[in-house]
N, C-alpha and C. Protein backbone atom coordinates (compact mmCIF):
# COMPACT_ATOMS: atom_id res chain seq x y z
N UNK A 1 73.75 118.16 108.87
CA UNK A 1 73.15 116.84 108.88
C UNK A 1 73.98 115.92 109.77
N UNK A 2 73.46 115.20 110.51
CA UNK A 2 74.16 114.41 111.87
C UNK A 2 74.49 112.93 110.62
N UNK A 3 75.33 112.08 111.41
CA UNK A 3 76.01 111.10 111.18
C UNK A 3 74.78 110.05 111.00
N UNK A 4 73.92 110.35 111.52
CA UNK A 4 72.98 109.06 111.96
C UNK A 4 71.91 109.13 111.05
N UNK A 5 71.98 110.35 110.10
CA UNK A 5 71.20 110.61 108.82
C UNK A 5 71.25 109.39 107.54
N UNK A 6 72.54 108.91 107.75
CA UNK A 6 73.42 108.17 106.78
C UNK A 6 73.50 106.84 106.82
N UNK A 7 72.20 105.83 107.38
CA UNK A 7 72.90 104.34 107.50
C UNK A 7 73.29 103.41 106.82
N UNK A 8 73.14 103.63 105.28
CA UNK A 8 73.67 102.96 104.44
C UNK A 8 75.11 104.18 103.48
N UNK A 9 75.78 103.08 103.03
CA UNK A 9 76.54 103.78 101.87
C UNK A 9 76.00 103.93 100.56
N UNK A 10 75.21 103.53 100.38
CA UNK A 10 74.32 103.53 98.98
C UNK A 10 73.91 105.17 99.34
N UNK A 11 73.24 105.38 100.37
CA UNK A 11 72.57 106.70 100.20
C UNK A 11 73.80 108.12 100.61
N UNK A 12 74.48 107.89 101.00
CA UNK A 12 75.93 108.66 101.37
C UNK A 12 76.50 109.31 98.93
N UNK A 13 76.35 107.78 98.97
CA UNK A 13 76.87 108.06 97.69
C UNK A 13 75.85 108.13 96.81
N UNK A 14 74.28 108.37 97.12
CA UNK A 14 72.87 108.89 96.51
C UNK A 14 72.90 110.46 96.61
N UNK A 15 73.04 110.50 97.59
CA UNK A 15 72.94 111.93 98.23
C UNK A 15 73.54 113.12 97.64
N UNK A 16 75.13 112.56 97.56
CA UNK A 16 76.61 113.64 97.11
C UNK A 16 76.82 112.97 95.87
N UNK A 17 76.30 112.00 95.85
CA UNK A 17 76.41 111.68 94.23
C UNK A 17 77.84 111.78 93.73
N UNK A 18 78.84 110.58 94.33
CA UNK A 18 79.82 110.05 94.77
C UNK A 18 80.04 108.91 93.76
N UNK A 19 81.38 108.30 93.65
CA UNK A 19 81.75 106.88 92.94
C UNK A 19 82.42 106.63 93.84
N UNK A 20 82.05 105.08 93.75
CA UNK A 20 82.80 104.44 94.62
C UNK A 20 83.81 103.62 94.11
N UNK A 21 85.35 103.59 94.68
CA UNK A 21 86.21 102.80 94.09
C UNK A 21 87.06 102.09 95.03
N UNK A 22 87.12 101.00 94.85
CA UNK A 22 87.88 100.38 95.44
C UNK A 22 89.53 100.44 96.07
N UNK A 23 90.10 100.54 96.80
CA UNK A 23 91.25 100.76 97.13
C UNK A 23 91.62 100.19 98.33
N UNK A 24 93.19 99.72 98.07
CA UNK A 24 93.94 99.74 99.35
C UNK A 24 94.79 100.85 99.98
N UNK A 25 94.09 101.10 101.34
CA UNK A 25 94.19 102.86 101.34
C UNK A 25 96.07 102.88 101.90
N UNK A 26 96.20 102.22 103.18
CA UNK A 26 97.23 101.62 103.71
C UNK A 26 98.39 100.24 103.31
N UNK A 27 98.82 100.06 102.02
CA UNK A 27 99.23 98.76 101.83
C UNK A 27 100.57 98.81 102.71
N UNK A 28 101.45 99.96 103.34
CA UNK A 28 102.42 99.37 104.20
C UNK A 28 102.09 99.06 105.43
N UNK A 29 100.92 98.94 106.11
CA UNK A 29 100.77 98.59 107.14
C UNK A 29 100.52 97.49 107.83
N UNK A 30 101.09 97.09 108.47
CA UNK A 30 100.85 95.31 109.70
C UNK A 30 99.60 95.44 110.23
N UNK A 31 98.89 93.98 110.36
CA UNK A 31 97.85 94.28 111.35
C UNK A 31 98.51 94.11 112.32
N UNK A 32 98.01 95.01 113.37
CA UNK A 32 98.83 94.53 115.43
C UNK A 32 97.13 93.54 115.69
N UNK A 33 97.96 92.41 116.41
CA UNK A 33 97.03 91.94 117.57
C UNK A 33 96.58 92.71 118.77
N UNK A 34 95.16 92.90 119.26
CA UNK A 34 94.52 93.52 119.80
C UNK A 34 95.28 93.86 121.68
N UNK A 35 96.06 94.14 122.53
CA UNK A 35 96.20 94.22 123.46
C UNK A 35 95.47 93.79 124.55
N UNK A 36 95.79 92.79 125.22
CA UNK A 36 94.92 92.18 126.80
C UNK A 36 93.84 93.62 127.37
N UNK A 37 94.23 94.33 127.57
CA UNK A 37 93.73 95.76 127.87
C UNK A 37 92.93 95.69 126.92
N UNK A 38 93.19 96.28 125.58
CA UNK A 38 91.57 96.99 124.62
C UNK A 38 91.15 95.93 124.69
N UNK A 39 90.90 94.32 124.87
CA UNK A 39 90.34 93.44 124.61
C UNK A 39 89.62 93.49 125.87
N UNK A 40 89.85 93.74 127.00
CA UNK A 40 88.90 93.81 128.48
C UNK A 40 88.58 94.91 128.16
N UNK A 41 88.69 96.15 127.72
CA UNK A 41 88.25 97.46 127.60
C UNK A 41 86.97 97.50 126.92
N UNK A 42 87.15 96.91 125.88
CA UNK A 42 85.86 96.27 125.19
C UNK A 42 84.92 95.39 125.61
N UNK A 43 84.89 94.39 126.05
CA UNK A 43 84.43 93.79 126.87
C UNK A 43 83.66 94.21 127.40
N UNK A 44 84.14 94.88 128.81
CA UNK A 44 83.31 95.69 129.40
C UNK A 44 81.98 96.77 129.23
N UNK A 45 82.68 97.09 127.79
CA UNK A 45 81.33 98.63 127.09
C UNK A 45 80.14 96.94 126.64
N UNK A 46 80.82 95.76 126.89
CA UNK A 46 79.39 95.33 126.50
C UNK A 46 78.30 95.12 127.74
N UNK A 47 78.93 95.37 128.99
CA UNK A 47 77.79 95.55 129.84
C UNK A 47 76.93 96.38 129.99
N UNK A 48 77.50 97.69 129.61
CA UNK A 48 77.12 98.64 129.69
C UNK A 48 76.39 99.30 128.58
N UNK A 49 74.74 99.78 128.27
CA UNK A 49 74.51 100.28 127.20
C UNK A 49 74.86 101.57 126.87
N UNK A 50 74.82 101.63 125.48
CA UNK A 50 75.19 103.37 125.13
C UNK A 50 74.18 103.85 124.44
N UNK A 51 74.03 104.86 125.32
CA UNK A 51 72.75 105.48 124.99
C UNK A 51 73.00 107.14 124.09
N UNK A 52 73.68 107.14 123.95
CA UNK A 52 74.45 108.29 123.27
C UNK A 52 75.36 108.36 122.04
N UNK A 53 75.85 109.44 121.82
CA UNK A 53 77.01 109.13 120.84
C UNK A 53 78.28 109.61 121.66
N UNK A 54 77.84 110.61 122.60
CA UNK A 54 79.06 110.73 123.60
C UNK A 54 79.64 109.58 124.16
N UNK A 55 78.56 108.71 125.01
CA UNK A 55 79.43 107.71 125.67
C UNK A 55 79.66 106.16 124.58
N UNK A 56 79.03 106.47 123.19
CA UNK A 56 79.90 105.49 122.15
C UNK A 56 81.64 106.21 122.25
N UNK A 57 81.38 107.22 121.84
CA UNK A 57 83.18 107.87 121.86
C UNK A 57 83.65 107.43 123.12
N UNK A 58 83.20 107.53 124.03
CA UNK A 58 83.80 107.41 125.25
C UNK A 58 84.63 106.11 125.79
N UNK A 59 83.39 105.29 125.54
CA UNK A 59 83.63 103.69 125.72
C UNK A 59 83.77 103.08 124.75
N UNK A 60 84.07 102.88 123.79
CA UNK A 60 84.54 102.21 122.39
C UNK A 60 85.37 102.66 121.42
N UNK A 61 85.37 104.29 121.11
CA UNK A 61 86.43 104.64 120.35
C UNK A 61 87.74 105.08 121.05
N UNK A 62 87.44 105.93 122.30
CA UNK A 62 88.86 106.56 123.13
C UNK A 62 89.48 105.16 123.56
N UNK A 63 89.10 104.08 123.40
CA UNK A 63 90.19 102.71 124.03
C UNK A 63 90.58 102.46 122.61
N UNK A 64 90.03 102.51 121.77
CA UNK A 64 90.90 102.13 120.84
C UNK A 64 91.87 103.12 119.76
N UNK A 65 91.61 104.48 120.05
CA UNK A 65 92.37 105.78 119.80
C UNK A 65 94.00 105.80 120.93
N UNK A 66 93.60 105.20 122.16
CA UNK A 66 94.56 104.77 123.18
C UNK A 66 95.22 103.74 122.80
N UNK A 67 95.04 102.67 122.54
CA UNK A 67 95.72 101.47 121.43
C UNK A 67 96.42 101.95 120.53
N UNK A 68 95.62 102.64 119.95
CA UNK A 68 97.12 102.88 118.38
C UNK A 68 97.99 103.68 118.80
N UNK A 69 97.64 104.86 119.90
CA UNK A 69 98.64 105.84 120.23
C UNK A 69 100.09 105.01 121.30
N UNK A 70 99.23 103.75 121.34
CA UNK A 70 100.49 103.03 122.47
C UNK A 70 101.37 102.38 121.54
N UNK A 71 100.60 102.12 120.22
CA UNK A 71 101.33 101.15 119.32
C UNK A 71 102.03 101.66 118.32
N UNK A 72 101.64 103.36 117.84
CA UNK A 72 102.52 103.82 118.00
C UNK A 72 103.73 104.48 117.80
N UNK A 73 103.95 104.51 119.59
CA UNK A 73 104.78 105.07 120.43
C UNK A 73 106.36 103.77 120.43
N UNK A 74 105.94 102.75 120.44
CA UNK A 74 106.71 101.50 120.31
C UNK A 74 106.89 101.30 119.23
C-alpha cells in the first residue's frame, strides 16, 4: 500500500488499529534556525511544481536531509 493511501491519521490508526499517545519523542534537543541556503533551497521548489514523489524527495526533503547532516557535523 503506497503512502498516498493514508491522508489522514485517523485512518492510519483505523486501519492497524493503533493508539495514539502523546509524547515528547526528542526532549534533549535545540531547535537550529533554518540556514540562508535551506531557506533559498526552499524557496525555489516553490517555483517549481512537483509532480511526483521522486522530485518531492528531490527538491524538499534531500535539502533538508543536507541541513541536519551539516548541523550535525558542527
Amino acid at each position: 500500500m503506497g503512502y498516498s493511501n493514508f491522508k489522514k491519521i485517523r485512518t492510519v490508526v483505523k486501519k492497524f488499529e493503533l493508539d495514539i499517545e502523546l509524547a515528547i519523542l526528542f526532549p534533549y534537543l535545540k531547535p537550529h534556525l533554518p540556514s540562508e541556503w535551506l531557506n533559498e533551497s526552499l524557496a525555489i521548489v516553490g517555483f517549481m511544481p512537483i509532480t511526483n514523489k521522486k522530485s518531492k524527495a528531490e527538491r524538499i526533503i534531500s535539502p533538508i536531509l543536507t541541513e541536519v547532516a551539516k548541523q550535525y557535523q558542527q
